[in-house]
Protein backbone atom coordinates (compact mmCIF):
# COMPACT_ATOMS: atom_id res chain seq x y z
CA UNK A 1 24.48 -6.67 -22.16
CA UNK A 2 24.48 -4.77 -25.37
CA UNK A 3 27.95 -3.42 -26.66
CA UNK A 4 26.88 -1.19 -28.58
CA UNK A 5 27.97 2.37 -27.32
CA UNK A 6 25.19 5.37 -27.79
CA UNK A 7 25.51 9.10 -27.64
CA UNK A 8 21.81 10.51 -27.14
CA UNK A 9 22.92 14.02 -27.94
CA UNK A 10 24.19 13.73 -31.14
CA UNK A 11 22.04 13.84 -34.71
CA UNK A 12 22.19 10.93 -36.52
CA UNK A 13 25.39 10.05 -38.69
CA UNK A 14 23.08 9.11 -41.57
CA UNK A 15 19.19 9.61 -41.90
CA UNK A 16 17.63 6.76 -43.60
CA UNK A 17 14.43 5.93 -45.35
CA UNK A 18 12.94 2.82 -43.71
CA UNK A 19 10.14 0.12 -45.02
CA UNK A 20 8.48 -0.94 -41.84
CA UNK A 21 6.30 -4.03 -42.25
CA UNK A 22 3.52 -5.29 -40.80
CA UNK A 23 1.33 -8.54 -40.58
CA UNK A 24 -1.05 -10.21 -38.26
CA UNK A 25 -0.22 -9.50 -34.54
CA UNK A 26 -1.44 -10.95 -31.72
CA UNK A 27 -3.95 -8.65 -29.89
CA UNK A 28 -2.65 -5.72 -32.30
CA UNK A 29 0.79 -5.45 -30.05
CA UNK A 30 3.24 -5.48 -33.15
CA UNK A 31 1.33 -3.45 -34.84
CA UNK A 32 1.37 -0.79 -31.77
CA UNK A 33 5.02 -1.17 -31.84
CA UNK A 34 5.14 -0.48 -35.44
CA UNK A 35 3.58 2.72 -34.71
CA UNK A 36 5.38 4.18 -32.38
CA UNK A 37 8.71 3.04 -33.57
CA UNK A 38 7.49 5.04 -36.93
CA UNK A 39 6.76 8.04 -34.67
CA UNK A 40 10.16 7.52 -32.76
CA UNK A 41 12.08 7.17 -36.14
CA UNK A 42 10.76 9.87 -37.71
CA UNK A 43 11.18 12.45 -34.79
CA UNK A 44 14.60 11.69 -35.61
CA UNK A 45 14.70 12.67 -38.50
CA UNK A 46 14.39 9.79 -40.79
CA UNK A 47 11.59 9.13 -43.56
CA UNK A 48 9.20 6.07 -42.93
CA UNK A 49 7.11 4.23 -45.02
CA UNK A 50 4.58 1.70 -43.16
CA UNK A 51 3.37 -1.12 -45.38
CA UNK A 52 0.85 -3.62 -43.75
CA UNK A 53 0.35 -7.24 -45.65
CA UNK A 54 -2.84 -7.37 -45.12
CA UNK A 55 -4.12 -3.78 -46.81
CA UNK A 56 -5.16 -4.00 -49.74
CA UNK A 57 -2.56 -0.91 -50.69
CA UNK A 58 -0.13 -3.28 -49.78
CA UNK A 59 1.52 -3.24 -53.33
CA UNK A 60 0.80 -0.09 -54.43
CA UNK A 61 2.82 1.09 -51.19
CA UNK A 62 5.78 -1.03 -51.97
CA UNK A 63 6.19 0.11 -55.55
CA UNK A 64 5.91 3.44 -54.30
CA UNK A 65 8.47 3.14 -51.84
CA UNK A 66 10.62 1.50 -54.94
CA UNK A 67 9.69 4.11 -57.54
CA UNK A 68 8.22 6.66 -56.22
CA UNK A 69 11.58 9.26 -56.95
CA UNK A 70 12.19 9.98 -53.57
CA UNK A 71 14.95 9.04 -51.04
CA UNK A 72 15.66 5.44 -52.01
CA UNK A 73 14.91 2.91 -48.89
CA UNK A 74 18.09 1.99 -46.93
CA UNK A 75 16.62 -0.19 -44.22
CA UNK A 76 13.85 -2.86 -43.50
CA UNK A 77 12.29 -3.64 -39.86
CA UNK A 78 9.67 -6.28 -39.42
CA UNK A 79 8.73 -7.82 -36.10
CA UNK A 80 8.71 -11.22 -35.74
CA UNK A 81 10.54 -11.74 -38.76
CA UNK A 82 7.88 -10.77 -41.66
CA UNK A 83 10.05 -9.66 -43.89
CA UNK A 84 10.74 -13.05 -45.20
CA UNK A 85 7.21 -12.53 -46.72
CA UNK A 86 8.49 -9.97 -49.04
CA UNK A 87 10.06 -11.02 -52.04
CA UNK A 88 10.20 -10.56 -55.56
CA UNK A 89 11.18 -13.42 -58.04
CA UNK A 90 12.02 -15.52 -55.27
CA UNK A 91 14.73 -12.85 -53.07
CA UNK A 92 14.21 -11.32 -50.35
CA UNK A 93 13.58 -7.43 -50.98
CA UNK A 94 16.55 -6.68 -48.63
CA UNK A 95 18.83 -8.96 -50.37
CA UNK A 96 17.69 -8.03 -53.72
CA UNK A 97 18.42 -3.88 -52.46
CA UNK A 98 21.38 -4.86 -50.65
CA UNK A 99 19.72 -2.79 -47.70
CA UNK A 100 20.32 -4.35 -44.11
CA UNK A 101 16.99 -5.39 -42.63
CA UNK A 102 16.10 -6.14 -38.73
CA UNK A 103 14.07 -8.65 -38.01
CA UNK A 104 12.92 -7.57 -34.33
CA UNK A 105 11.45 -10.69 -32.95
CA UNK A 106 9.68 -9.96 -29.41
CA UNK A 107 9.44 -13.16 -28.49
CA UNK A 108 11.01 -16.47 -27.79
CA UNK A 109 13.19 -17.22 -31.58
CA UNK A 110 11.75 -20.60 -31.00
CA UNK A 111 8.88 -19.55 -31.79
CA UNK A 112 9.48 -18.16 -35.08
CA UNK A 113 12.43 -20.37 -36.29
CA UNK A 114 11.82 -20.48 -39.85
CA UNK A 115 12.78 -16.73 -39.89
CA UNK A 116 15.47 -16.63 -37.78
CA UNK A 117 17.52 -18.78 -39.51
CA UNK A 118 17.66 -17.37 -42.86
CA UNK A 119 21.22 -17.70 -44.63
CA UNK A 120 20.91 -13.82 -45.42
CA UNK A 121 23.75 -11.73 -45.58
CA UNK A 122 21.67 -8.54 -45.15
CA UNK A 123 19.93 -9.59 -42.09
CA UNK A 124 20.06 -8.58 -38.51
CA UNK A 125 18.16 -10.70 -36.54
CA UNK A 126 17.72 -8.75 -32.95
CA UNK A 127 15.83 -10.10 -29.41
CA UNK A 128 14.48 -8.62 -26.53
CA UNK A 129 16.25 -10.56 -24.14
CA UNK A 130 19.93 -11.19 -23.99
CA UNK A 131 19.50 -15.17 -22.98
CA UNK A 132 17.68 -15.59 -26.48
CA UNK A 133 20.68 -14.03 -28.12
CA UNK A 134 22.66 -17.15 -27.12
CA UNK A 135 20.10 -19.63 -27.30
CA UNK A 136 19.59 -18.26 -31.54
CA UNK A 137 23.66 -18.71 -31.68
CA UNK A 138 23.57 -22.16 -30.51
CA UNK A 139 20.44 -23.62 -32.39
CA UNK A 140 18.39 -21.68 -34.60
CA UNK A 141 21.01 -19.79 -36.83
CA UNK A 142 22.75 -22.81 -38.06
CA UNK A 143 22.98 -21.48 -41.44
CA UNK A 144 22.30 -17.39 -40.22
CA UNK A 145 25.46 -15.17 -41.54
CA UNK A 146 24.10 -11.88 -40.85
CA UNK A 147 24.33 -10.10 -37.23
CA UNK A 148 22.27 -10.66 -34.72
CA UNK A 149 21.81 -8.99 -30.91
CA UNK A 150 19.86 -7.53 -28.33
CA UNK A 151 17.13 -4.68 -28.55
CA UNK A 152 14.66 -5.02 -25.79
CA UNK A 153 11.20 -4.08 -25.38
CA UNK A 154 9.98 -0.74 -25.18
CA UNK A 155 7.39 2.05 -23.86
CA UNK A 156 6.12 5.12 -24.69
CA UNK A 157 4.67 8.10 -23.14
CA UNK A 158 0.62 7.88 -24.53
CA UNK A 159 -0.68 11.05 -26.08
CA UNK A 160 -4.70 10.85 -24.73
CA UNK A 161 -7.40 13.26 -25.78
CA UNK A 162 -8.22 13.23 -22.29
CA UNK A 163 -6.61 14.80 -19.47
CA UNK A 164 -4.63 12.26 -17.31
CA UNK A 165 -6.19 11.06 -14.59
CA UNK A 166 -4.55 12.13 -11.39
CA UNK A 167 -2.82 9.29 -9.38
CA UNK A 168 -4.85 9.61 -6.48
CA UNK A 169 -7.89 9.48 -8.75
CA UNK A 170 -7.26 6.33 -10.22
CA UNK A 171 -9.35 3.12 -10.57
CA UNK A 172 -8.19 1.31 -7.31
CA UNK A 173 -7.50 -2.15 -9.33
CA UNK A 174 -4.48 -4.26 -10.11
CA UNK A 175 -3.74 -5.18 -14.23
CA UNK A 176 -3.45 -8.53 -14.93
CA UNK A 177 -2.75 -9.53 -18.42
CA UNK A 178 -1.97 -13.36 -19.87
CA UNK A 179 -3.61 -15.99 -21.23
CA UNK A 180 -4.77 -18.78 -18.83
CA UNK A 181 -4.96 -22.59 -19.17
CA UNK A 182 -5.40 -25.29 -15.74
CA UNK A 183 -1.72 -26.60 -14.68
CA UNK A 184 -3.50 -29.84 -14.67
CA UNK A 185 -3.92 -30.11 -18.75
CA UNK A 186 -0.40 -28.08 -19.40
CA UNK A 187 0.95 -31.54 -17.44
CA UNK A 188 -1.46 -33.34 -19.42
CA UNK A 189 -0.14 -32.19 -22.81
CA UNK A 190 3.57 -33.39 -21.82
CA UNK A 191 2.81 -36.72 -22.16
CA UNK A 192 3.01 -39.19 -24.90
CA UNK A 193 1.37 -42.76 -25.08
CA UNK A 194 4.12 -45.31 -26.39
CA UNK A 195 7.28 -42.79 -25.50
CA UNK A 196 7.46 -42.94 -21.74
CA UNK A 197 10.75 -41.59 -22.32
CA UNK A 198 9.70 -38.19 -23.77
CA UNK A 199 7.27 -37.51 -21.75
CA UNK A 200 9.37 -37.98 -18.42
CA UNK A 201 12.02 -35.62 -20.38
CA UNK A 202 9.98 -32.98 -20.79
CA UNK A 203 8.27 -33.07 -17.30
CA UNK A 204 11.67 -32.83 -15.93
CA UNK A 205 12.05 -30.32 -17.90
CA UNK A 206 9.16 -28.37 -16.48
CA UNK A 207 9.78 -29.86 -13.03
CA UNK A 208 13.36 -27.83 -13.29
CA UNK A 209 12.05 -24.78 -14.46
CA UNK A 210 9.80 -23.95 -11.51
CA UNK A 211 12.43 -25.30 -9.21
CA UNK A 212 14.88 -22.54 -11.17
CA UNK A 213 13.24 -19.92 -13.19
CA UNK A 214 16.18 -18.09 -13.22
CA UNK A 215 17.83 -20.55 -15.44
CA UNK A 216 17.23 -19.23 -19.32
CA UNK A 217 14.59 -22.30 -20.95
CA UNK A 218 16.00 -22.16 -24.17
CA UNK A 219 19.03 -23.34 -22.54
CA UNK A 220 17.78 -25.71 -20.27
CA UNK A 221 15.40 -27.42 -23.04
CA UNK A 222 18.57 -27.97 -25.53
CA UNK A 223 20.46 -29.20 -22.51
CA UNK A 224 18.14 -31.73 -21.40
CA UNK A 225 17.86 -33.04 -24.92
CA UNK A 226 21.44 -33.36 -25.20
CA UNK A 227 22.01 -34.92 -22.20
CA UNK A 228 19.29 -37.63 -22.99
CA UNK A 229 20.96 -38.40 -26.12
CA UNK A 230 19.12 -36.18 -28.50
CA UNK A 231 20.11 -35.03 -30.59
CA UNK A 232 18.33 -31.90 -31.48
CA UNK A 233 20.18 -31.00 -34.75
CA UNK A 234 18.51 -34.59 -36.14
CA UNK A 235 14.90 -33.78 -34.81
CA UNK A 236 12.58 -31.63 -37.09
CA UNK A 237 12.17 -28.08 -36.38
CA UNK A 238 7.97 -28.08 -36.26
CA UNK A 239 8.51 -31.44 -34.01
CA UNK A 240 10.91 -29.29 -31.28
CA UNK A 241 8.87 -26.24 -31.65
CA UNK A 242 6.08 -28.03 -30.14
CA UNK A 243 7.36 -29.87 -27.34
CA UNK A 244 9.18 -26.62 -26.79
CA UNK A 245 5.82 -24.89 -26.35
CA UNK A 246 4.28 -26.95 -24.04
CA UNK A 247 6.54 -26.96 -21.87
CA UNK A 248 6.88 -23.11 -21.83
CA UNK A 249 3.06 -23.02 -20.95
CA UNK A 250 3.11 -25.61 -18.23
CA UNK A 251 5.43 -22.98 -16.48
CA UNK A 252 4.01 -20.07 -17.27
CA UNK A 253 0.48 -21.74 -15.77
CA UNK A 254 2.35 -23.37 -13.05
CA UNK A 255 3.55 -19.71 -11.98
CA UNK A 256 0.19 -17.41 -13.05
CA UNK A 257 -2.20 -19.96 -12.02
CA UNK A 258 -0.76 -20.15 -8.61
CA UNK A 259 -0.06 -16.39 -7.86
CA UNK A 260 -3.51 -15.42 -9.43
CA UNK A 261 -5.11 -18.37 -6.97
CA UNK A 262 -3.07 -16.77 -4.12
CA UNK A 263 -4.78 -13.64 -4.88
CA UNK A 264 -8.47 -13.98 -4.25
CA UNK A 265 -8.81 -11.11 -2.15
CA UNK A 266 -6.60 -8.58 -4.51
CA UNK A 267 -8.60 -6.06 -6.59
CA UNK A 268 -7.76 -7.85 -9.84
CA UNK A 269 -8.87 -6.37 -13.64
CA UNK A 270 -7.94 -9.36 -15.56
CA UNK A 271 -7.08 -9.32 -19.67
CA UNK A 272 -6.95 -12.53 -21.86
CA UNK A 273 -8.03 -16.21 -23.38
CA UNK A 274 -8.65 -18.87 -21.43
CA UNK A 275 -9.58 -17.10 -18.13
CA UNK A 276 -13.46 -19.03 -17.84
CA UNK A 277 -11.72 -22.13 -17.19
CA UNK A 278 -9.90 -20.82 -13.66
CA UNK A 279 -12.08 -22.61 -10.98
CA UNK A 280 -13.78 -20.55 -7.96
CA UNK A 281 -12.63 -17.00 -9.45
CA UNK A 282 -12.78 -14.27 -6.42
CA UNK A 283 -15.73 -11.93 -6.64
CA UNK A 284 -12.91 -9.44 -6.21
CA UNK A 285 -11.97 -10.08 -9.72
CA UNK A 286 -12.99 -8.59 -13.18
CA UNK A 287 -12.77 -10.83 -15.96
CA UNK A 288 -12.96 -8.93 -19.44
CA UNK A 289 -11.41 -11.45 -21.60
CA UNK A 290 -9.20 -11.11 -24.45
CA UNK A 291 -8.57 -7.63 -25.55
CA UNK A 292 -6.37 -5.50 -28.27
CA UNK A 293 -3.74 -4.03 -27.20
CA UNK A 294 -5.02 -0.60 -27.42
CA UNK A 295 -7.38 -1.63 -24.96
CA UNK A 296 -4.84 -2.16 -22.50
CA UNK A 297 -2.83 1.01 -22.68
CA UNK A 298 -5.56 2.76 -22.03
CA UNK A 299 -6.24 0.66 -18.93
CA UNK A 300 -2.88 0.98 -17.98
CA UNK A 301 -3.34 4.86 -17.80
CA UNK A 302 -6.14 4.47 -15.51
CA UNK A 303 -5.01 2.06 -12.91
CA UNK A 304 -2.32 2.10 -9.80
CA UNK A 305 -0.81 -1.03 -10.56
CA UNK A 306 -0.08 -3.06 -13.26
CA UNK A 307 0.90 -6.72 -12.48
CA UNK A 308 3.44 -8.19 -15.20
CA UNK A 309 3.84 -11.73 -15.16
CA UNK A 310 6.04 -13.33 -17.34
CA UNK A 311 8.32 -16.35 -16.61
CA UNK A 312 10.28 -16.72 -19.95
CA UNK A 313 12.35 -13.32 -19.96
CA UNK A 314 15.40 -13.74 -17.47
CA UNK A 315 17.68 -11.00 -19.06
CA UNK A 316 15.08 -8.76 -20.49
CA UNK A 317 11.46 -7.02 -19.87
CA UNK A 318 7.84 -7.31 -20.99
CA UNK A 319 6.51 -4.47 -22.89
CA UNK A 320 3.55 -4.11 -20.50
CA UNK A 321 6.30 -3.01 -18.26
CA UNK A 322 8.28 0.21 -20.59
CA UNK A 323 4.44 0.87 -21.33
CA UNK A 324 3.18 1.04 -17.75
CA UNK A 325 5.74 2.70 -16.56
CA UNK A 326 6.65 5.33 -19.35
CA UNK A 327 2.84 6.67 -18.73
CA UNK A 328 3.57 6.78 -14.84
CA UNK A 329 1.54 3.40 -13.23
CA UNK A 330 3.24 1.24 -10.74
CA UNK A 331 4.53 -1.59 -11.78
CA UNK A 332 5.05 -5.06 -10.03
CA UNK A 333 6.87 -7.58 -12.03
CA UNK A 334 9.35 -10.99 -11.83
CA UNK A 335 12.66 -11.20 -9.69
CA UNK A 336 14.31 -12.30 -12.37
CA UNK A 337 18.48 -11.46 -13.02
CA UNK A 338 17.79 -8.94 -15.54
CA UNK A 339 14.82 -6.83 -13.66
CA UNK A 340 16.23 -7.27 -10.52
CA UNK A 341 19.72 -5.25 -12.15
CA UNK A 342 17.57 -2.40 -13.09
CA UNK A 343 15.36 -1.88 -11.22
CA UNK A 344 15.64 -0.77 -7.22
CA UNK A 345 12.97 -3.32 -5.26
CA UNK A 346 10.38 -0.62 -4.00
CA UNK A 347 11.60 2.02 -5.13
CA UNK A 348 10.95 1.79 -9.03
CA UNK A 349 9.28 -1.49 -9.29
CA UNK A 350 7.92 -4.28 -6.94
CA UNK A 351 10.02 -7.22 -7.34
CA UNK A 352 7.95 -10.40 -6.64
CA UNK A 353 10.17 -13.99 -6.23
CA UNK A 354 8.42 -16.28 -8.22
CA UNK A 355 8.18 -19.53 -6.40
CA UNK A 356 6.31 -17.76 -3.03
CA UNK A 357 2.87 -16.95 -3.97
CA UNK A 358 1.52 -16.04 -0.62
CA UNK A 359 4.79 -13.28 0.00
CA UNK A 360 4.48 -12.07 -3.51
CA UNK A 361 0.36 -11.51 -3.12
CA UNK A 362 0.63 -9.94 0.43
CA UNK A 363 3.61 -7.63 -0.89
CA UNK A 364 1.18 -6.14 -3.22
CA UNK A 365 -2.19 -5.98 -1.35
CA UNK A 366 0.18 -4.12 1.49
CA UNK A 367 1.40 -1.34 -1.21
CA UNK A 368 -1.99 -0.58 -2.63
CA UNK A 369 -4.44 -0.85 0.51
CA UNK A 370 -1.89 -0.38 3.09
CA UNK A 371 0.55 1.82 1.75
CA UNK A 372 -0.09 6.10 1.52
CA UNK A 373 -1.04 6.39 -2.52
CA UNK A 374 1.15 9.05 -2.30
CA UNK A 375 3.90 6.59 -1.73
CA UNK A 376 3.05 3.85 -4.53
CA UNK A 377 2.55 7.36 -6.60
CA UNK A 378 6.34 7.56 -5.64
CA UNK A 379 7.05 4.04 -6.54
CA UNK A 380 5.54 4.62 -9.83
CA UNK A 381 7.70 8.02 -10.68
CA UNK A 382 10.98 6.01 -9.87
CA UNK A 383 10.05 3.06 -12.31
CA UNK A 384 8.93 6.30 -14.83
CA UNK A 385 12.18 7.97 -14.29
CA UNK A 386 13.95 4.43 -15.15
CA UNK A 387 12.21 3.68 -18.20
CA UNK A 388 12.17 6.99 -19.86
CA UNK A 389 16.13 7.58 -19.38
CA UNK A 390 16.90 3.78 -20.81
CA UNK A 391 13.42 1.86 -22.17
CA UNK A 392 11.47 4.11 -24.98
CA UNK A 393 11.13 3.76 -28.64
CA UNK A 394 13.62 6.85 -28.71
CA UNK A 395 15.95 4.66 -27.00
CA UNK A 396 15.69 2.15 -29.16
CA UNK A 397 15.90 4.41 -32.55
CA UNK A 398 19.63 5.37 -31.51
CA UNK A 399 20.12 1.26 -30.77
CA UNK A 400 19.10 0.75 -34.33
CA UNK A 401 21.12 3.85 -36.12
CA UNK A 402 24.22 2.27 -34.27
CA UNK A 403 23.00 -1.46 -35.64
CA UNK A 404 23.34 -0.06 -39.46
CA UNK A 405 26.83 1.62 -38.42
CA UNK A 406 27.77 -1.95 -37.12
CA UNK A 407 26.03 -3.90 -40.62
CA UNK A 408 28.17 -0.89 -42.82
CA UNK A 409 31.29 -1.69 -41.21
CA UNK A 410 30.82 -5.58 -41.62
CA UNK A 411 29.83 -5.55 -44.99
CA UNK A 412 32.90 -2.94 -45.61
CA UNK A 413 35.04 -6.00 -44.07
CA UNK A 414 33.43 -8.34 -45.68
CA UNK A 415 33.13 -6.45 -49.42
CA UNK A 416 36.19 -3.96 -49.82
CA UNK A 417 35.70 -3.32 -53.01
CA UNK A 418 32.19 -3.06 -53.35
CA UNK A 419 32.67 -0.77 -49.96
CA UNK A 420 35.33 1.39 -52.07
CA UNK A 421 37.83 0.53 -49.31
CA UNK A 422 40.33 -0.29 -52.27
């Protein structure tokens, strides 16, 4: 868990004015999170300035930001990383400022190892779940001298020009939300004519991940490399990156394909790529493909139950989770170590074990058909109550003013005199 100690009641010890950056984002999410983090941030009191690579105001924002004769910038966040995009004559803009800049990646580092391993000084590379902390330690920051931590995933309470729909009132269907690809080709992309020895590497791999999801992959991919023989420090990045890939999706599939096939006769709304290839799908089911990620909060304001399924966070949580929850929906997610710690089973969230499909699928066609709605209502108030006293962007706006107090005092260790410390 995070060390970092916050007092919610105080005002900020310094207000900053921070560049956040954005880029393409899958299904709009990072984007979303840009937003509100902006809204959070500047409810604090701090000054924002959004810049999106794509606009075509792009530069004209930047040199604004630079010259524009107001509060100079003091701090960068990108998601994912992005800000490695930004530089002029070659340096980063934070290096080139001497600013600190977080790079909040959201996902697995793996998958965005070229920009977590930047030998930056004025970095702070930051994950949303604390086994990927470790597993960027060990592998990916090789060269990385900056400061690097937690800071989860987060949710917000939507503002809707509409009046919220009463619990009671809502659509009687379960949110599903994931891409979807057959076990049976995930398996099939594992293997590899003329290295019999890679391929059974990485289905054992896979084959001890479903065994033990609780088990962080990261961890369990370097140490079955290692253990081979491999070693992973003399294999190229792009070449890891992929192997590492597939076989995160054969487990994902292995897990989603077999809950959502135990599920025929649940209520399901289901959101993503992939989905047409799912043989017999239940005429229970809704299928509405991939969607933004606008699309989804509003679903998720609408429905009793949203069904988060997500097998490569074991010391963390899925946005769709914070953002379920903050807005007052049920939510039925993972037993995983880090869930299972904060959240009371039944009480605030239902806790599914991942390796029983049938249990997990009865568990939740018995609280929304079975169960009084006033009591899954209740369910969904004690997962509310969680997440808005720990998992907003609020939250996370006092976990990054403590992250710059932390960067100051390094750099003051690290430059005295530059510091005026002598």
């Amino acid at each position: 868990m995070s060390t970092l100690i916050i007092d919610q009641f105080t005002t900020p010890p310094s207000l900053f004015h921070v560049l956040i950056l954005e880029g393409q984002s899958q299904y709009g999410a990072n984007n979303r999170f840009a937003l509100d983090l902006d809204q959070a941030l500047q409810a604090r009191g701090h000054q924002v300035t959004r810049a999106h690579f794509d606009d075509a105001t792009f530069n004209d924002v930047i040199i604004n930001a630079l010259q524009g004769g107001g509060t100079p910038l003091s701090l960068i966040i990108s998601f994912n990383g992005i800000a490695k995009e930004l530089t002029i004559n070659d340096t980063p803009l934070s290096q080139l400022l001497n600013i600190p800049c977080i790079n909040y990646f959201v996902d697995h580092p793996m998958k965005q190892y070229s920009r977590a391993d930047l030998p930056i000084e004025q970095h702070i590379n930051t994950y949303v779940d604390e086994a990927h902390v470790g597993f960027a330690k060990q592998f990916l920051s090789q060269h990385f001298n900056g400061l690097s931590g937690c800071l989860k995933h987060a949710g917000v309470q939507l503002k809707s020009a509409k009046k919220p729909i009463a619990y009671e009132k809502r659509d009687h269907q379960i949110l599903v939300a994931g891409s979807y690809k057959p076990f049976d080709a995930c398996w099939a992309d594992l293997t590899f004519e003329g290295t019999p020895v890679l391929t059974q590497l990485l289905q054992t791999i896979v084959e001890a991940q479903i065994d033990d999801p609780e088990t962080p992959m990261g961890s369990r991919f370097l140490s079955a490399f290692e253990q081979a023989g491999m070693n992973t420090a003399l294999l190229d990045n792009t070449l890891l990156l992929q192997l590492f890939l597939r076989v995160e999706r054969a487990v994902e599939m292995h897990f989603r394909g077999g809950f959502i096939q135990a599920a025929e006769d649940l209520p399901l709304l289901i959101a993503g790529n992939g989905w047409e290839k799912f043989k017999k799908p239940s005429k229970a089911w809704q299928m509405v493909g991939a969607q933004q990620f606008d699309w989804l909060l509003e679903k998720i304001q609408q429905v009793k139950l949203v069904w988060s399924q997500v097998y490569c966070f074991t010391q963390g949580g899925h946005e769709r989770i914070f953002y379920a929850q903050a807005n007052g929906t049920a939510v039925a997610c993972d037993d995983m170590p880090w869930l299972r710690e904060t959240y009371d089973d039944e009480k605030e969230a239902l806790l599914i074990a991942p390796n029983d499909f049938t249990a997990g699928v009865e568990k939740i066609g018995y609280w929304l058909n079975e169960q009084p709605t006033k009591k899954l209502e209740a369910l969904a108030k004690g997962g509310q109550a969680v997440c808005l006293a720990n998992h907003t962007w609020q939250h996370r706006v006092l976990e990054i003013e403590s992250w710059v107090e932390q960067y100051t005092a390094y750099q003051t260790l690290l430059h005295p005199k530059e510091y005026g410390v002598f």
